[in-house]
PDB file of N, CA and C in Angstrom:
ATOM      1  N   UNK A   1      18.039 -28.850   7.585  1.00  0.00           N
ATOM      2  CA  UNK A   1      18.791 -27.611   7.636  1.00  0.00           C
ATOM      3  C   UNK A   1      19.992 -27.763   8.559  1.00  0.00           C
ATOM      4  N   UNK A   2      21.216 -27.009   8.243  1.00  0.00           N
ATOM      5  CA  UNK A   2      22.105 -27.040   8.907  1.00  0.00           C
ATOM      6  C   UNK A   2      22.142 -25.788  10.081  1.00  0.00           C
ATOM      7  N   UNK A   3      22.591 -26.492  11.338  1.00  0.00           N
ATOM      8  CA  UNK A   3      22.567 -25.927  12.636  1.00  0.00           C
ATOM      9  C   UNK A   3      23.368 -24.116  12.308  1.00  0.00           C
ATOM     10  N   UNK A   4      24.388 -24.458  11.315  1.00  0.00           N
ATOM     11  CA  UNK A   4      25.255 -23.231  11.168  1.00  0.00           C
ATOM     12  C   UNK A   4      25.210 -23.162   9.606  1.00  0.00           C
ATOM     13  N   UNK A   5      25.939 -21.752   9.243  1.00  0.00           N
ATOM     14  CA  UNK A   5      26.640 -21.706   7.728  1.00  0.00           C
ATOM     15  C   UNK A   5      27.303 -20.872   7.751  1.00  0.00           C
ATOM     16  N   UNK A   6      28.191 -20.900   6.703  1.00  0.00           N
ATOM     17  CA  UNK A   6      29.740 -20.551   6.759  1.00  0.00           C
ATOM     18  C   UNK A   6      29.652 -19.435   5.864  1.00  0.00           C
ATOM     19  N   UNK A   7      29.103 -18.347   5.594  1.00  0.00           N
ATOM     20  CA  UNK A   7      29.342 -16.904   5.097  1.00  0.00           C
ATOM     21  C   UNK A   7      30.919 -16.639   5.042  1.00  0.00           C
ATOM     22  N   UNK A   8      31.555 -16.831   5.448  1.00  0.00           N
ATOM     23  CA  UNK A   8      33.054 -16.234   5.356  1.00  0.00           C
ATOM     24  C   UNK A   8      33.406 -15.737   3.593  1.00  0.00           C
ATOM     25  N   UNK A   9      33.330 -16.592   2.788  1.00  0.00           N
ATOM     26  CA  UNK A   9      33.547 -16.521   1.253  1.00  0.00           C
ATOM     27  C   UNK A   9      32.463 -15.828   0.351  1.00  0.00           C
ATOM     28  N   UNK A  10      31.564 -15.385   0.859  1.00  0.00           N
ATOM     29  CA  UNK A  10      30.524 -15.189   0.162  1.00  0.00           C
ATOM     30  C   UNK A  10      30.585 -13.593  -0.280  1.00  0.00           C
ATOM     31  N   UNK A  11      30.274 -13.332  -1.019  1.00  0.00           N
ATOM     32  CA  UNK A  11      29.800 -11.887  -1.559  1.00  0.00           C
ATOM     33  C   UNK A  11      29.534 -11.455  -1.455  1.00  0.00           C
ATOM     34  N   UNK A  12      29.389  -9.438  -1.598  1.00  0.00           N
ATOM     35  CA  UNK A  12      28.161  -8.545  -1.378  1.00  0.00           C
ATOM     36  C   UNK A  12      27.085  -9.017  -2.869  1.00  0.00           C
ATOM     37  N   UNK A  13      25.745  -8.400  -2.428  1.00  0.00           N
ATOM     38  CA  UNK A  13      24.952  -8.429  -3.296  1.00  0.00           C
ATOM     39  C   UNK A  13      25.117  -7.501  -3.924  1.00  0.00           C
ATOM     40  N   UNK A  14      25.494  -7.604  -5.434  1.00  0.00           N
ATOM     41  CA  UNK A  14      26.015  -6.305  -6.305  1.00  0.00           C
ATOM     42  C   UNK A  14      24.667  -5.395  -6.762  1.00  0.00           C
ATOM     43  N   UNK A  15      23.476  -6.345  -6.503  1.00  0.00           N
ATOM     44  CA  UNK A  15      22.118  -4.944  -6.817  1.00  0.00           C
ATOM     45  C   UNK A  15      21.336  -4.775  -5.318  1.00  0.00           C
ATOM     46  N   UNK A  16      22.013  -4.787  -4.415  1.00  0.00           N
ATOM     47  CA  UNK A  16      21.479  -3.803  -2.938  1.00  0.00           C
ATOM     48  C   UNK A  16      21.571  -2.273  -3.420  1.00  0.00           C
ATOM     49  N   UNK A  17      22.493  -1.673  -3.853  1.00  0.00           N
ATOM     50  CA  UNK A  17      22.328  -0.575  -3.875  1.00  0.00           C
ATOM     51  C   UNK A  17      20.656  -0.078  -4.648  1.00  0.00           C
ATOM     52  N   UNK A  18      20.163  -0.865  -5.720  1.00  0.00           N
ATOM     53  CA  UNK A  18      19.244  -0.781  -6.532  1.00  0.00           C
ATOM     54  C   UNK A  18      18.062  -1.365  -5.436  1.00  0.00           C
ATOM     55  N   UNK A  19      17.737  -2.096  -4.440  1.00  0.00           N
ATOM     56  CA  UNK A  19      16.351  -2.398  -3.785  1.00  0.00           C
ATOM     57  C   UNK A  19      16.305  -0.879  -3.293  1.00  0.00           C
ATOM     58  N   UNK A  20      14.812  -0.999  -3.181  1.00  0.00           N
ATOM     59  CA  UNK A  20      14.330   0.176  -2.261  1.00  0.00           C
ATOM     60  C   UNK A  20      14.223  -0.037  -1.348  1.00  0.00           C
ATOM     61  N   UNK A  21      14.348   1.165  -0.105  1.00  0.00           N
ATOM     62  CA  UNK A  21      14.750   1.132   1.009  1.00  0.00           C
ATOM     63  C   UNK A  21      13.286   2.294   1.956  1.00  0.00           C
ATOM     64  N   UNK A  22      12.825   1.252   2.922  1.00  0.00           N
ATOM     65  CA  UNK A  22      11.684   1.512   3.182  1.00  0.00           C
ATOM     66  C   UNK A  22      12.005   2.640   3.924  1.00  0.00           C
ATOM     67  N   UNK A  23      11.144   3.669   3.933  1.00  0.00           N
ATOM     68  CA  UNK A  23      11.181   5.261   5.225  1.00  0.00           C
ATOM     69  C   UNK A  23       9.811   5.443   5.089  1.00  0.00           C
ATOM     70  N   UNK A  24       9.743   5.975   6.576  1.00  0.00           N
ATOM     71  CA  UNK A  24       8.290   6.589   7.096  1.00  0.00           C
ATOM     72  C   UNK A  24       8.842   7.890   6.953  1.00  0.00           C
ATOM     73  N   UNK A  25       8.079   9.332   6.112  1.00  0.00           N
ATOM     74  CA  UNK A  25       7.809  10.280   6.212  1.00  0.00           C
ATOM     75  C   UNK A  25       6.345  11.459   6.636  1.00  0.00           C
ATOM     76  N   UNK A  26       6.582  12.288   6.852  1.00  0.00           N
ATOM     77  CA  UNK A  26       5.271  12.835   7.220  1.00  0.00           C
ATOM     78  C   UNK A  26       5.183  13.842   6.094  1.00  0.00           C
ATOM     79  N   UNK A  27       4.042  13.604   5.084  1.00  0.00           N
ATOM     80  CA  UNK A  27       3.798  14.565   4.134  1.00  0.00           C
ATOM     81  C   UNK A  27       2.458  15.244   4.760  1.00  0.00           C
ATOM     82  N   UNK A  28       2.058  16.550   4.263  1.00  0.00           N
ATOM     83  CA  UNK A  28       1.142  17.074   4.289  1.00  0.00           C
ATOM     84  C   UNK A  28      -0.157  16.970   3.440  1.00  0.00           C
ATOM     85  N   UNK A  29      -1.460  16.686   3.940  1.00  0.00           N
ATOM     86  CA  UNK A  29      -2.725  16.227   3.205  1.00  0.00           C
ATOM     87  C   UNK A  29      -2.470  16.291   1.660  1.00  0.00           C
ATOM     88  N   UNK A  30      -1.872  17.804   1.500  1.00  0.00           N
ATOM     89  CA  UNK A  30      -2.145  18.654   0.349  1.00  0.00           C
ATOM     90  C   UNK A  30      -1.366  17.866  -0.756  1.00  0.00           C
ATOM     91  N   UNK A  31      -0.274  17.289  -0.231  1.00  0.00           N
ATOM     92  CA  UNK A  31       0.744  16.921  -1.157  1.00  0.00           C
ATOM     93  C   UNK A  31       0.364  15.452  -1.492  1.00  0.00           C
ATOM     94  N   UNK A  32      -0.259  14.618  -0.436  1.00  0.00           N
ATOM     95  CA  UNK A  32      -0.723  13.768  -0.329  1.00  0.00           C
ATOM     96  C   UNK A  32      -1.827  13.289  -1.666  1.00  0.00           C
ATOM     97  N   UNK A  33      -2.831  14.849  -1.465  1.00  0.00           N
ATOM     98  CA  UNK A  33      -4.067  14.590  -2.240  1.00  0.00           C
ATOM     99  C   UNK A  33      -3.504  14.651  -3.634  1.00  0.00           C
ATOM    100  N   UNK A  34      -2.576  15.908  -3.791  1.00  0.00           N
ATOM    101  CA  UNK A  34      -2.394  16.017  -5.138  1.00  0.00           C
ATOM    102  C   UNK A  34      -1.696  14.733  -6.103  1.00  0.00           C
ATOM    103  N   UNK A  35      -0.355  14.026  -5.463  1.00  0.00           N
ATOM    104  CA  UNK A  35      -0.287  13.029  -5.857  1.00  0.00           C
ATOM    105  C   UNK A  35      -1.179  11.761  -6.159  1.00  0.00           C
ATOM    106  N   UNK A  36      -2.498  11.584  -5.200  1.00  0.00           N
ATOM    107  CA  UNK A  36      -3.601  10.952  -5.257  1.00  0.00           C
ATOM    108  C   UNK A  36      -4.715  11.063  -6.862  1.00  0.00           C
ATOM    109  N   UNK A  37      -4.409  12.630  -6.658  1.00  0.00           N
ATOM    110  CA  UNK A  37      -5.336  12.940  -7.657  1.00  0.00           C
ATOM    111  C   UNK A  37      -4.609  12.627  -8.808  1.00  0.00           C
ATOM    112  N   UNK A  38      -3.692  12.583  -9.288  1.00  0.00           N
ATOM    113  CA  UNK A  38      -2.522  12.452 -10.470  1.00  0.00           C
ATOM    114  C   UNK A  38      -2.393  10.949 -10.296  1.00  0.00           C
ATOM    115  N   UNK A  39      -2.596  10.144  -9.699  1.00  0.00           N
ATOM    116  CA  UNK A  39      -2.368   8.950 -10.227  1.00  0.00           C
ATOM    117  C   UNK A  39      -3.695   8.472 -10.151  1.00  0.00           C
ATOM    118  N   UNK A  40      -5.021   8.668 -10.367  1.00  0.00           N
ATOM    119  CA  UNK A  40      -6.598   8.440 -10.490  1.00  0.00           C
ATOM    120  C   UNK A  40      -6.540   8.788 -12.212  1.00  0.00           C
ATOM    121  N   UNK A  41      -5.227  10.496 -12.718  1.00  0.00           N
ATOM    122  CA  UNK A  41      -5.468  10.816 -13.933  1.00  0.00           C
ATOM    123  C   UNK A  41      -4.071   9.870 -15.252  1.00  0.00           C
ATOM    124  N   UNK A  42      -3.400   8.974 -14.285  1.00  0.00           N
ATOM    125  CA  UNK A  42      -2.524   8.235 -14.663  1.00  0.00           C
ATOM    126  C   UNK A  42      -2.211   6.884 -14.575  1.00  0.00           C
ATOM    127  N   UNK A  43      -3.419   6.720 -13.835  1.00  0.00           N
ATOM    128  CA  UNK A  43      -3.234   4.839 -13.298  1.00  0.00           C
ATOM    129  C   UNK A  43      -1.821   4.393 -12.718  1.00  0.00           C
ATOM    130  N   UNK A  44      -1.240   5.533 -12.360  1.00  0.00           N
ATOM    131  CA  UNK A  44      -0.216   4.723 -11.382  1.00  0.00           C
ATOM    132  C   UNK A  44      -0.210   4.993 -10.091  1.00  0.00           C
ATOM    133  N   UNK A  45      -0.014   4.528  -9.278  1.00  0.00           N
ATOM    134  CA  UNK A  45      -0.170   4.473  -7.770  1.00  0.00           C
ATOM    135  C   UNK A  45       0.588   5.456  -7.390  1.00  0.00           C
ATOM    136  N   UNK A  46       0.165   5.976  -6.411  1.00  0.00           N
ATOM    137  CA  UNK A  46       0.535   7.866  -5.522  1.00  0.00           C
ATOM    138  C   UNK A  46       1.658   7.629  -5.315  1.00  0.00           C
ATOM    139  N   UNK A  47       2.369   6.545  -4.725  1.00  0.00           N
ATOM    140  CA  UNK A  47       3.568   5.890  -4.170  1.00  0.00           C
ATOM    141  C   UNK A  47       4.528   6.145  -4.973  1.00  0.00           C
ATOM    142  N   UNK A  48       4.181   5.530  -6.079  1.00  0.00           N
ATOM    143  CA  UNK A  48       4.685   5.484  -7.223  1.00  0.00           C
ATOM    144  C   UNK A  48       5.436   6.494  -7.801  1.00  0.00           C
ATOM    145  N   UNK A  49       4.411   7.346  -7.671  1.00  0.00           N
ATOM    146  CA  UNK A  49       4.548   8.773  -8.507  1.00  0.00           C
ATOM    147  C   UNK A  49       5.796   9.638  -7.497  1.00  0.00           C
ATOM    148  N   UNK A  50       5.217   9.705  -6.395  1.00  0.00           N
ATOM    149  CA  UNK A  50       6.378  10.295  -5.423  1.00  0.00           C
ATOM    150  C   UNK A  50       7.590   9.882  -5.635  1.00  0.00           C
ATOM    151  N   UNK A  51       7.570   8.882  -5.760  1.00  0.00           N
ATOM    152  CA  UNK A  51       8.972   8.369  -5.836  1.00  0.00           C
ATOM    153  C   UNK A  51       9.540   8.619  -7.115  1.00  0.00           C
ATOM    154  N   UNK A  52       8.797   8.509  -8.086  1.00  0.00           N
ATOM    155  CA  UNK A  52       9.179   8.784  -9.197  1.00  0.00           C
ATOM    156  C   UNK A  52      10.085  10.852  -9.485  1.00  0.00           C
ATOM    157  N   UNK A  53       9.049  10.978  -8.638  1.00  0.00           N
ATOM    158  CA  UNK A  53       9.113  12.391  -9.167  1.00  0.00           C
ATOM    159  C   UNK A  53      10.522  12.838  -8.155  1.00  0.00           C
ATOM    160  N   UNK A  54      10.532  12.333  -6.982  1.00  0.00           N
ATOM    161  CA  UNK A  54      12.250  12.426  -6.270  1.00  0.00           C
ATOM    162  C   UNK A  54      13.378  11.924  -6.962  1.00  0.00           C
ATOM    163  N   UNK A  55      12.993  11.086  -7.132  1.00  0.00           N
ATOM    164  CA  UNK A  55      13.807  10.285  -8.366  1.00  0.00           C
ATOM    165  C   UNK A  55      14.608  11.463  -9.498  1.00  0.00           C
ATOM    166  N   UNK A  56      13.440  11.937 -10.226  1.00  0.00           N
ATOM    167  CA  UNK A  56      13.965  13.322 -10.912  1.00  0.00           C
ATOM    168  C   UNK A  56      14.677  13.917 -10.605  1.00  0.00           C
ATOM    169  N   UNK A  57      14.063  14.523  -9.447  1.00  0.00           N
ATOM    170  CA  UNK A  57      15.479  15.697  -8.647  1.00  0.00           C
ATOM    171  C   UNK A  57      16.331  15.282  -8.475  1.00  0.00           C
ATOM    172  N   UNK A  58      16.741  14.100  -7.884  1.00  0.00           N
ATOM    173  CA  UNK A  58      17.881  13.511  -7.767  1.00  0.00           C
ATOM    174  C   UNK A  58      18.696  13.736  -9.005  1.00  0.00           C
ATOM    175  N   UNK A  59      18.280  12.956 -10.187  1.00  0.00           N
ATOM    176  CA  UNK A  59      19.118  13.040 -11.383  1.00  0.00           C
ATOM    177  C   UNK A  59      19.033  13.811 -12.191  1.00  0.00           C
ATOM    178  N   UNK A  60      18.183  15.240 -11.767  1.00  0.00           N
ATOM    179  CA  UNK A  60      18.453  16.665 -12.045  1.00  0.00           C
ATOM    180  C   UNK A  60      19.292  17.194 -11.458  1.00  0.00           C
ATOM    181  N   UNK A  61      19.860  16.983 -10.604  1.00  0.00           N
ATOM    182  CA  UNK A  61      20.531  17.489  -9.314  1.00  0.00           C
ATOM    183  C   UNK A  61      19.687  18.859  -8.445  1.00  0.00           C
ATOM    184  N   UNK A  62      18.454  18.758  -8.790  1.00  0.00           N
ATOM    185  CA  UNK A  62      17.568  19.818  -8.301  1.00  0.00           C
ATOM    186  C   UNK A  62      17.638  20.268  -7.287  1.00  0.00           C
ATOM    187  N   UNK A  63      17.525  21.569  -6.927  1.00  0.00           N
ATOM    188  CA  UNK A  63      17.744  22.093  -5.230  1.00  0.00           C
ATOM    189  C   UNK A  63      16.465  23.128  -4.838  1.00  0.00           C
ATOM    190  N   UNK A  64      16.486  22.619  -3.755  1.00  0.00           N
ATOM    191  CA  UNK A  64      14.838  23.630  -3.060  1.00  0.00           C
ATOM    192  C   UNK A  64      16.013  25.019  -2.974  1.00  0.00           C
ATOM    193  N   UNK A  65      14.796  25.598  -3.346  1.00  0.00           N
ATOM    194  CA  UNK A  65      15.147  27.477  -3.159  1.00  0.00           C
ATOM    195  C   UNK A  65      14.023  27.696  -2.216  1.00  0.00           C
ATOM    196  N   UNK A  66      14.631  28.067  -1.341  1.00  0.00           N
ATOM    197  CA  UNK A  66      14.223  28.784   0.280  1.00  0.00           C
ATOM    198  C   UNK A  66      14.431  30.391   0.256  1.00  0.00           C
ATOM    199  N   UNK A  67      13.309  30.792   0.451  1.00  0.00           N
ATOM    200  CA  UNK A  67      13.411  32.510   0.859  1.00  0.00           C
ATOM    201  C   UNK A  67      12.620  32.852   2.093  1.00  0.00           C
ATOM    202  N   UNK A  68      12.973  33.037   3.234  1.00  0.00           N
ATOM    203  CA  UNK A  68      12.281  33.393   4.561  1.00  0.00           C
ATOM    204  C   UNK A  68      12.119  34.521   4.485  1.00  0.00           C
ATOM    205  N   UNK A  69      10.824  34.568   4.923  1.00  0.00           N
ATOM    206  CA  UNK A  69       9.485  35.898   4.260  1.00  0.00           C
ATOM    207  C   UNK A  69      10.006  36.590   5.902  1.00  0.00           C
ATOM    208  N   UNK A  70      10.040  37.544   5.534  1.00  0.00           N
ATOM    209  CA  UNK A  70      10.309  38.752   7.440  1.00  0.00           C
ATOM    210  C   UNK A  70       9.026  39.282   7.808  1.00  0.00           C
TER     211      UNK A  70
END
């Protein structure tokens, strides 16, 4: 192996935008279980599914509707 290397000429990686990009979130049991339970009735992994299903909103352009109860 060489001591150095010379990056200067080299490229972006044109599918970075496409890897996934790891985050720790804090979900609640509930949301937790239910995705659990849906991929036991789908064989795909909870992970999976979450992501999948953000995924949606995203390219729904979906928006949470918030109403604060008085």
């Amino acid at each position: 192996m060489r001591t150095e290397y010379d990056f200067s000429k080299s490229i972006p990686n044109p599918y970075a935008e496409k890897f996934q990009k790891q985050e720790t979130i804090q979900l609640e049991a509930e949301i937790v279980n239910y995705f659990q339970k849906l991929a036991e009735e789908t064989s795909i992994p909870y992970k999976t599914l979450i992501n999948l299903y953000l995924k949606d909103c995203v390219k729904s352009q979906r928006k949470l509707s918030l109403e604060w109860a008085n």
